[in-house]
PDB file of N, CA and C in Angstrom:
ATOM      1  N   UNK A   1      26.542-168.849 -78.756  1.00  0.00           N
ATOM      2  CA  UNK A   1      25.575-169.318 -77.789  1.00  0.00           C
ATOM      3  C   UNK A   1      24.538-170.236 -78.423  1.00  0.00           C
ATOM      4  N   UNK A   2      24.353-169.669 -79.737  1.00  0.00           N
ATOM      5  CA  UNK A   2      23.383-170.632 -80.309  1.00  0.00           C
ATOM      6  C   UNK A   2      23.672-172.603 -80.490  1.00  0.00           C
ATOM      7  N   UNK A   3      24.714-172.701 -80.291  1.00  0.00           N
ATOM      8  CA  UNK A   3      25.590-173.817 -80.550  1.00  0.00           C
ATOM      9  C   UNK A   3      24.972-174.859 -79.569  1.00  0.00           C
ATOM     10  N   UNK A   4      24.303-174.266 -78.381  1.00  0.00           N
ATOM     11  CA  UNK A   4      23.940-175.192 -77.294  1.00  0.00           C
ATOM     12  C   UNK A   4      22.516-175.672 -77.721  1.00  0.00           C
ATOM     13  N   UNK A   5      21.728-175.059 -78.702  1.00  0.00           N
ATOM     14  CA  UNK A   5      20.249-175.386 -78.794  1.00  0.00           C
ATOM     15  C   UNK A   5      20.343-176.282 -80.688  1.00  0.00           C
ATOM     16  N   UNK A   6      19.364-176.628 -80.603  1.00  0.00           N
ATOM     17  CA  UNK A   6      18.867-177.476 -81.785  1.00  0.00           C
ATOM     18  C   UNK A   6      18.901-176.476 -82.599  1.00  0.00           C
ATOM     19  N   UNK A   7      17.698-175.374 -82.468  1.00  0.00           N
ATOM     20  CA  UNK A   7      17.803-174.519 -83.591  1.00  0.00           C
ATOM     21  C   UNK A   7      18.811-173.051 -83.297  1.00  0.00           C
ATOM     22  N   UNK A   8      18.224-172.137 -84.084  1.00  0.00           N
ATOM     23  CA  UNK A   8      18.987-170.605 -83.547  1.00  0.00           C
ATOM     24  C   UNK A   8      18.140-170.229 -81.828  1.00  0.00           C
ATOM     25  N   UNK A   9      18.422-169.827 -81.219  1.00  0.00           N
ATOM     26  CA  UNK A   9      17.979-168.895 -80.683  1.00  0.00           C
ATOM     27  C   UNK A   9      18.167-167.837 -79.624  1.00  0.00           C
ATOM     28  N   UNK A  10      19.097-167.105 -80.331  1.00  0.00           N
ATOM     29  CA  UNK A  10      19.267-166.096 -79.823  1.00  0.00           C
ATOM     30  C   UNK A  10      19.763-165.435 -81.239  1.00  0.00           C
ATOM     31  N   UNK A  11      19.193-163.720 -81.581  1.00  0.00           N
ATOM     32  CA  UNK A  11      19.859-163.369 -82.454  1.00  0.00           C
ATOM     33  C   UNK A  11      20.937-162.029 -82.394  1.00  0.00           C
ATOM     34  N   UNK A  12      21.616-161.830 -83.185  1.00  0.00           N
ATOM     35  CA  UNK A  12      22.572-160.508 -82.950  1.00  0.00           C
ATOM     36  C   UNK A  12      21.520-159.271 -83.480  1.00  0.00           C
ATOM     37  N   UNK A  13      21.622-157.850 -82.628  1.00  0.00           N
ATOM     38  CA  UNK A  13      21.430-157.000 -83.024  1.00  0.00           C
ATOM     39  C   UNK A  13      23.187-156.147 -83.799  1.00  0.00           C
ATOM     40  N   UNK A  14      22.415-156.000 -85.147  1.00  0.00           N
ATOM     41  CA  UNK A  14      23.512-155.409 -86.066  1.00  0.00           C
ATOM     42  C   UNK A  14      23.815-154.254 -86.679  1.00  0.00           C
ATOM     43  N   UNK A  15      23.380-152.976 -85.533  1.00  0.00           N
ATOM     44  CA  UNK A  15      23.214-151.801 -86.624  1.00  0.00           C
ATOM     45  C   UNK A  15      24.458-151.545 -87.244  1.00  0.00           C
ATOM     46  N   UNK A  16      24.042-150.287 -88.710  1.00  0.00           N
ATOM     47  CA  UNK A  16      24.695-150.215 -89.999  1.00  0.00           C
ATOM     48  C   UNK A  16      25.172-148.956 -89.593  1.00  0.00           C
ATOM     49  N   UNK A  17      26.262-148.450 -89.628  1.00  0.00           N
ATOM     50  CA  UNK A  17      26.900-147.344 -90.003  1.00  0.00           C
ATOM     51  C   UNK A  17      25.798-146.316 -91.089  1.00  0.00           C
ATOM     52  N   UNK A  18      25.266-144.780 -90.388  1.00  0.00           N
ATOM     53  CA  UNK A  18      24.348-144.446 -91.110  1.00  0.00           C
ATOM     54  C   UNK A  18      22.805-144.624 -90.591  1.00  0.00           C
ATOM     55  N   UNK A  19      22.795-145.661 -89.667  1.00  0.00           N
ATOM     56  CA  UNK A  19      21.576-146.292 -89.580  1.00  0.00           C
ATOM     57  C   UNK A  19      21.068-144.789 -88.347  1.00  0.00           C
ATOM     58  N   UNK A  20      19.353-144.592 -88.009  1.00  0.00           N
ATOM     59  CA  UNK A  20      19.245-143.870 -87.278  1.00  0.00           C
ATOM     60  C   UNK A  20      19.332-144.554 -85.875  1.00  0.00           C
ATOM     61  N   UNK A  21      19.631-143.950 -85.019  1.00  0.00           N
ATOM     62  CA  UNK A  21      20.100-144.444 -83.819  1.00  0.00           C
ATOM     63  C   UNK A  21      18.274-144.642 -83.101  1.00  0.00           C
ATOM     64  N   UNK A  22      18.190-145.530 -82.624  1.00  0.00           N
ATOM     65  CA  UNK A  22      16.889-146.287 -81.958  1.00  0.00           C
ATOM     66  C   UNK A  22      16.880-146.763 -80.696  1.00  0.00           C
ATOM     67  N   UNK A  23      16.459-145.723 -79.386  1.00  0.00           N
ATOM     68  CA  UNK A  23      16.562-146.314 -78.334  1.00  0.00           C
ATOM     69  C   UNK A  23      16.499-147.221 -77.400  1.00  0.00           C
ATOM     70  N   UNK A  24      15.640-148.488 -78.243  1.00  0.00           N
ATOM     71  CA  UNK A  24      15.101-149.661 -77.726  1.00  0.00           C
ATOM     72  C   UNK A  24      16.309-150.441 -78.095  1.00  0.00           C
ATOM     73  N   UNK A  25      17.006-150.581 -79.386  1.00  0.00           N
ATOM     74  CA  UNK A  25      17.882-151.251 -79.481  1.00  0.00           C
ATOM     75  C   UNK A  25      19.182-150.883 -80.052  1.00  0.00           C
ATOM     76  N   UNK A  26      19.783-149.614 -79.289  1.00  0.00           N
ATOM     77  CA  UNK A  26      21.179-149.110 -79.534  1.00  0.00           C
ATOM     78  C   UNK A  26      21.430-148.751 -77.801  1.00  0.00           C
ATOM     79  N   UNK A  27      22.302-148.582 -77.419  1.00  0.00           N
ATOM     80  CA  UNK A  27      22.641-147.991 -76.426  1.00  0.00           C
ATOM     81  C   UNK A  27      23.857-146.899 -76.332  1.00  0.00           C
ATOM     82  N   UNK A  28      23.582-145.622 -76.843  1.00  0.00           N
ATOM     83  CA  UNK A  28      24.912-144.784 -77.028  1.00  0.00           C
ATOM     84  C   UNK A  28      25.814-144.606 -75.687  1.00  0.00           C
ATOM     85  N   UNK A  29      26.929-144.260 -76.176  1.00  0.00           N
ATOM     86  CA  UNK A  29      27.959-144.275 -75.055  1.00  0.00           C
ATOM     87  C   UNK A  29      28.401-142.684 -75.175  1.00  0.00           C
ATOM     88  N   UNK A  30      27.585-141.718 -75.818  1.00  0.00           N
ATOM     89  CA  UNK A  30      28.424-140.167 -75.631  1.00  0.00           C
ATOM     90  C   UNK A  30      27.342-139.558 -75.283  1.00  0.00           C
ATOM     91  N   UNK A  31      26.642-140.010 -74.966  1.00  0.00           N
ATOM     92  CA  UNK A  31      25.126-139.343 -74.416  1.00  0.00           C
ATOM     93  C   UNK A  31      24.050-138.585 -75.351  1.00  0.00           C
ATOM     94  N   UNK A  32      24.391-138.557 -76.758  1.00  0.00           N
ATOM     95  CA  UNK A  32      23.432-137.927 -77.665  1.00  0.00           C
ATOM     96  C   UNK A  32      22.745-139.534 -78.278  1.00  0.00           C
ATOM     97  N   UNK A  33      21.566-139.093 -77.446  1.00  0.00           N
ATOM     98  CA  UNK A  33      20.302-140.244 -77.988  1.00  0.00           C
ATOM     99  C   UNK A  33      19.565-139.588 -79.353  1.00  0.00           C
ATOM    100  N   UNK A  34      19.780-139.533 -80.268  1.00  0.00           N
ATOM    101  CA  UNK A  34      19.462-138.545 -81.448  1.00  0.00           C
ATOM    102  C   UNK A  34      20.327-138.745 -82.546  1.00  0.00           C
ATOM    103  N   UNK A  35      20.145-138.739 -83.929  1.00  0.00           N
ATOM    104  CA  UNK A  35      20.771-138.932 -85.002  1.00  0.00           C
ATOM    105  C   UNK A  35      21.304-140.146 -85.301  1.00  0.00           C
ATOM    106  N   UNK A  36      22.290-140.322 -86.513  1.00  0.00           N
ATOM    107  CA  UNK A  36      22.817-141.236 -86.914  1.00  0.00           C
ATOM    108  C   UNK A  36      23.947-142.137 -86.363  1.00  0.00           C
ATOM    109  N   UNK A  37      23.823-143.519 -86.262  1.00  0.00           N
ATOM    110  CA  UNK A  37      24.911-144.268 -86.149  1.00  0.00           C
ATOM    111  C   UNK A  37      26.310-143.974 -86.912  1.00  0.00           C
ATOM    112  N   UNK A  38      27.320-143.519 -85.982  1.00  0.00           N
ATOM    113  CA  UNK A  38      28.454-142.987 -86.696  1.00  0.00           C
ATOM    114  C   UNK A  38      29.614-144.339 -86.237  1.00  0.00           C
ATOM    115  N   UNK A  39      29.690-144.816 -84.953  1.00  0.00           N
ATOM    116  CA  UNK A  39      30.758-146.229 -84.935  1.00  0.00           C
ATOM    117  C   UNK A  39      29.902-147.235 -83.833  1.00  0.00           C
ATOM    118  N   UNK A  40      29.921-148.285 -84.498  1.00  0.00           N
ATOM    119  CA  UNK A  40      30.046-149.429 -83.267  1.00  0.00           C
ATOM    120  C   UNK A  40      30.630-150.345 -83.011  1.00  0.00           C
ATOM    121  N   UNK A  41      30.622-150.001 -81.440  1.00  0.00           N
ATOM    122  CA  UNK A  41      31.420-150.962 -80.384  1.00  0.00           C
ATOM    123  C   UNK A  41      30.945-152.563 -80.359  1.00  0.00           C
ATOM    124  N   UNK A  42      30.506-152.667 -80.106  1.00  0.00           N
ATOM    125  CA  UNK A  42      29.615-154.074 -79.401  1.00  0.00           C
ATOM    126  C   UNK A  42      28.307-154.412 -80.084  1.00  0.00           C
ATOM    127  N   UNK A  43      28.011-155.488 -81.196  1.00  0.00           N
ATOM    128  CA  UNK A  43      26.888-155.784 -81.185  1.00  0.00           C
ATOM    129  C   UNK A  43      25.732-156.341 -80.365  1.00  0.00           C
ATOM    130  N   UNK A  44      24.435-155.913 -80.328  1.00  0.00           N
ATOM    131  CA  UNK A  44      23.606-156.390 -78.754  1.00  0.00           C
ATOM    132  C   UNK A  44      23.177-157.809 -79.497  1.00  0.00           C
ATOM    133  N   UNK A  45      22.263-158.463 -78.670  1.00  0.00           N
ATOM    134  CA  UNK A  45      21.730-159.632 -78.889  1.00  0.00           C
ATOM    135  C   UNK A  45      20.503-159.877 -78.049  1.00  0.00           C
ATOM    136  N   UNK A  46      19.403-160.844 -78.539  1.00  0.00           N
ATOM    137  CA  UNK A  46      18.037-160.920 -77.972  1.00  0.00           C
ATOM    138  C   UNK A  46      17.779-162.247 -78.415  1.00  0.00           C
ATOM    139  N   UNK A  47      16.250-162.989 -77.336  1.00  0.00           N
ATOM    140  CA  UNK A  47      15.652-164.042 -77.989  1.00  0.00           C
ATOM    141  C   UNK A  47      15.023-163.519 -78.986  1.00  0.00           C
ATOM    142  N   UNK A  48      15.356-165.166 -80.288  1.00  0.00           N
ATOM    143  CA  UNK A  48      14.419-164.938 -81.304  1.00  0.00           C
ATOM    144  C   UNK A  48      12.854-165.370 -80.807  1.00  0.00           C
ATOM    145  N   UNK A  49      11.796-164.900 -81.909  1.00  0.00           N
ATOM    146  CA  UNK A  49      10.675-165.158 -81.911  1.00  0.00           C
ATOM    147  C   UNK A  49      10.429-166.255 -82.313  1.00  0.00           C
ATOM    148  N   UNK A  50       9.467-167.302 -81.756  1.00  0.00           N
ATOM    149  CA  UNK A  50       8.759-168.295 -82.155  1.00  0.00           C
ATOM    150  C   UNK A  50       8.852-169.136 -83.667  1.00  0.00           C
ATOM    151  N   UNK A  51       8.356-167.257 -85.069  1.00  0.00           N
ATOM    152  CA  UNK A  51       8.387-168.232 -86.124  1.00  0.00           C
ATOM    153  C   UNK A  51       8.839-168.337 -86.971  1.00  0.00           C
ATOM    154  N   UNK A  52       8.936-169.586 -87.402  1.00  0.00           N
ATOM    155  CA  UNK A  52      10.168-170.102 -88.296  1.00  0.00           C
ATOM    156  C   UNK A  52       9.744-169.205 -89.997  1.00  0.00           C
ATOM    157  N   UNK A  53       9.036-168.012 -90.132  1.00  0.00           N
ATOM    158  CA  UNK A  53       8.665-167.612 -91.313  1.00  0.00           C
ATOM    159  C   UNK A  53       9.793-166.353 -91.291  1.00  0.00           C
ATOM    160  N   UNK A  54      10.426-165.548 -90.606  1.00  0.00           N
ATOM    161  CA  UNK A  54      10.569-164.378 -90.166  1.00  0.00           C
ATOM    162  C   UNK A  54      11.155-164.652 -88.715  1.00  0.00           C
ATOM    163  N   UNK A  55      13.098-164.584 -89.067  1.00  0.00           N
ATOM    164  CA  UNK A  55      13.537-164.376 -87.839  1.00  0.00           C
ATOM    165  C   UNK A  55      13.683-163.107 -87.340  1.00  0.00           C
ATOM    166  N   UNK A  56      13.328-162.682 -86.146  1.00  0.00           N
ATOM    167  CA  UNK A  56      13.112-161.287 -85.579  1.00  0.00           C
ATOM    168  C   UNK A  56      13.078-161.176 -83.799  1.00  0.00           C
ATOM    169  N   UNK A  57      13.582-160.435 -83.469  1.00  0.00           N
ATOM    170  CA  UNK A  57      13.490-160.748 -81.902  1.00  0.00           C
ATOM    171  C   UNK A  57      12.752-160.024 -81.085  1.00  0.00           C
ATOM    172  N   UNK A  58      12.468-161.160 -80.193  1.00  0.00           N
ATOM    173  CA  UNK A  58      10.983-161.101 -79.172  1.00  0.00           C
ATOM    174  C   UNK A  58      11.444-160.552 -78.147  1.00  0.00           C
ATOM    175  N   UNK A  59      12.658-160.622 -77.325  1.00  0.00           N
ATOM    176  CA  UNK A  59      13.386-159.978 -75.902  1.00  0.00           C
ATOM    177  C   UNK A  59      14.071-159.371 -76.642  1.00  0.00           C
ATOM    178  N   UNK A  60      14.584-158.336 -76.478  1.00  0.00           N
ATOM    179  CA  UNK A  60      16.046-157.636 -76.013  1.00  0.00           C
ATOM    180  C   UNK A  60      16.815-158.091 -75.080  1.00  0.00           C
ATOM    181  N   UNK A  61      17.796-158.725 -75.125  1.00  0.00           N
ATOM    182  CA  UNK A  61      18.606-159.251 -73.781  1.00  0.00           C
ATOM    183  C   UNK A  61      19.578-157.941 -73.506  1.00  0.00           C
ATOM    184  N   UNK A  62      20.234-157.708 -74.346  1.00  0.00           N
ATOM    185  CA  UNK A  62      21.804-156.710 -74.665  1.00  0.00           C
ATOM    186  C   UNK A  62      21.465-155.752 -75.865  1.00  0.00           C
ATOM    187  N   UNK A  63      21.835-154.322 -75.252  1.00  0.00           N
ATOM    188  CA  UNK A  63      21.811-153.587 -76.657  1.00  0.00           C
ATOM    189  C   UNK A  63      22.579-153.251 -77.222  1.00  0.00           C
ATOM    190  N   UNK A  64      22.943-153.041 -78.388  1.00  0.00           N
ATOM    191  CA  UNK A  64      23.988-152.581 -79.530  1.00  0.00           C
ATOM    192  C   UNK A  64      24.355-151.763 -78.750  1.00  0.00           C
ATOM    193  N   UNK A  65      26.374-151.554 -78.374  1.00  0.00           N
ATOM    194  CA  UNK A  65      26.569-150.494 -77.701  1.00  0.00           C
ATOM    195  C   UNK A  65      27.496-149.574 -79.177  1.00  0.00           C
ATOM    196  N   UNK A  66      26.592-148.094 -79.656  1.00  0.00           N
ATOM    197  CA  UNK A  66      27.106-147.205 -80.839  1.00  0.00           C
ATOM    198  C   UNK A  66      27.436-145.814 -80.156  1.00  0.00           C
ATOM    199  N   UNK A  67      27.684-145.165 -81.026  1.00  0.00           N
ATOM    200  CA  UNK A  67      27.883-143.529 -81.334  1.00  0.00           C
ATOM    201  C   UNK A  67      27.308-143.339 -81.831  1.00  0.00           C
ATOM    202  N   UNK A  68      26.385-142.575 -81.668  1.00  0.00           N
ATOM    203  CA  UNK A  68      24.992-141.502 -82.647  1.00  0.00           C
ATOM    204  C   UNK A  68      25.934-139.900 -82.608  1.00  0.00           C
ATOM    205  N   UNK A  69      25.774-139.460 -83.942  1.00  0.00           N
ATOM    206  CA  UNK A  69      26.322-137.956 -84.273  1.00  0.00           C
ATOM    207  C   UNK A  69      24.669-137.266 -84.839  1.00  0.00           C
TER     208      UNK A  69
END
Protein backbone atom coordinates (compact mmCIF):
# COMPACT_ATOMS: atom_id res chain seq x y z
CA UNK A 1 0.00 0.00 0.00
CA UNK A 2 2.79 2.14 0.73
CA UNK A 3 3.79 2.09 -3.02
CA UNK A 4 1.00 4.70 -3.79
CA UNK A 5 2.54 7.58 -1.51
CA UNK A 6 5.97 9.42 -1.77
CA UNK A 7 6.99 8.36 1.54
CA UNK A 8 5.97 5.21 3.93
CA UNK A 9 2.78 5.51 5.31
CA UNK A 10 1.24 3.02 6.61
CA UNK A 11 3.10 0.61 8.93
CA UNK A 12 2.84 -3.27 9.72
CA UNK A 13 2.06 -4.32 13.17
CA UNK A 14 4.59 -7.37 13.82
CA UNK A 15 4.23 -9.23 16.95
CA UNK A 16 7.09 -11.84 18.01
CA UNK A 17 6.36 -15.24 19.00
CA UNK A 18 6.74 -14.96 22.99
CA UNK A 19 5.75 -11.43 22.84
CA UNK A 20 2.94 -10.54 25.65
CA UNK A 21 -0.28 -10.39 24.02
CA UNK A 22 -1.59 -6.46 24.06
CA UNK A 23 -5.09 -5.62 23.52
CA UNK A 24 -4.83 -2.47 21.60
CA UNK A 25 -2.76 -4.11 19.08
CA UNK A 26 -3.28 -8.00 18.87
CA UNK A 27 -6.58 -9.34 18.29
CA UNK A 28 -6.82 -13.08 19.63
CA UNK A 29 -8.89 -15.55 17.88
CA UNK A 30 -9.36 -18.31 20.97
CA UNK A 31 -10.70 -15.90 23.29
CA UNK A 32 -7.89 -15.81 26.03
CA UNK A 33 -6.97 -12.01 26.08
CA UNK A 34 -4.03 -12.81 28.59
CA UNK A 35 -0.51 -14.20 28.22
CA UNK A 36 1.90 -14.87 25.59
CA UNK A 37 1.89 -14.76 21.83
CA UNK A 38 2.06 -18.44 20.89
CA UNK A 39 1.13 -18.24 16.65
CA UNK A 40 0.32 -15.61 14.20
CA UNK A 41 -2.11 -15.43 11.63
CA UNK A 42 -2.27 -12.07 10.02
CA UNK A 43 -0.08 -9.16 10.60
CA UNK A 44 -2.25 -5.78 11.55
CA UNK A 45 -1.30 -2.46 10.10
CA UNK A 46 -1.83 1.41 11.05
CA UNK A 47 -1.01 5.10 9.97
CA UNK A 48 2.44 6.10 10.62
CA UNK A 49 3.12 9.18 12.74
CA UNK A 50 4.15 12.46 11.42
CA UNK A 51 7.99 12.12 12.47
CA UNK A 52 10.54 11.39 10.38
CA UNK A 53 12.86 10.75 13.81
CA UNK A 54 10.92 7.57 15.04
CA UNK A 55 8.64 5.50 12.86
CA UNK A 56 5.68 4.47 15.11
CA UNK A 57 1.99 4.42 14.59
CA UNK A 58 -0.54 7.07 15.23
CA UNK A 59 -4.02 4.99 14.08
CA UNK A 60 -4.52 1.49 14.41
CA UNK A 61 -6.31 0.65 11.22
CA UNK A 62 -6.12 -3.51 11.54
CA UNK A 63 -4.96 -5.57 14.40
CA UNK A 64 -2.45 -8.34 14.49
CA UNK A 65 -4.77 -11.33 14.29
CA UNK A 66 -2.55 -14.09 17.19
CA UNK A 67 -2.99 -16.86 19.74
CA UNK A 68 -2.19 -15.84 23.28
CA UNK A 69 -1.51 -19.16 25.63
Amino acid sequence: MNKKYEKDYYMLVEPQIGELFDPINHREINGNSTGKISELYFYGYGKLNDSEEEKSIDKLIKAALVCAN
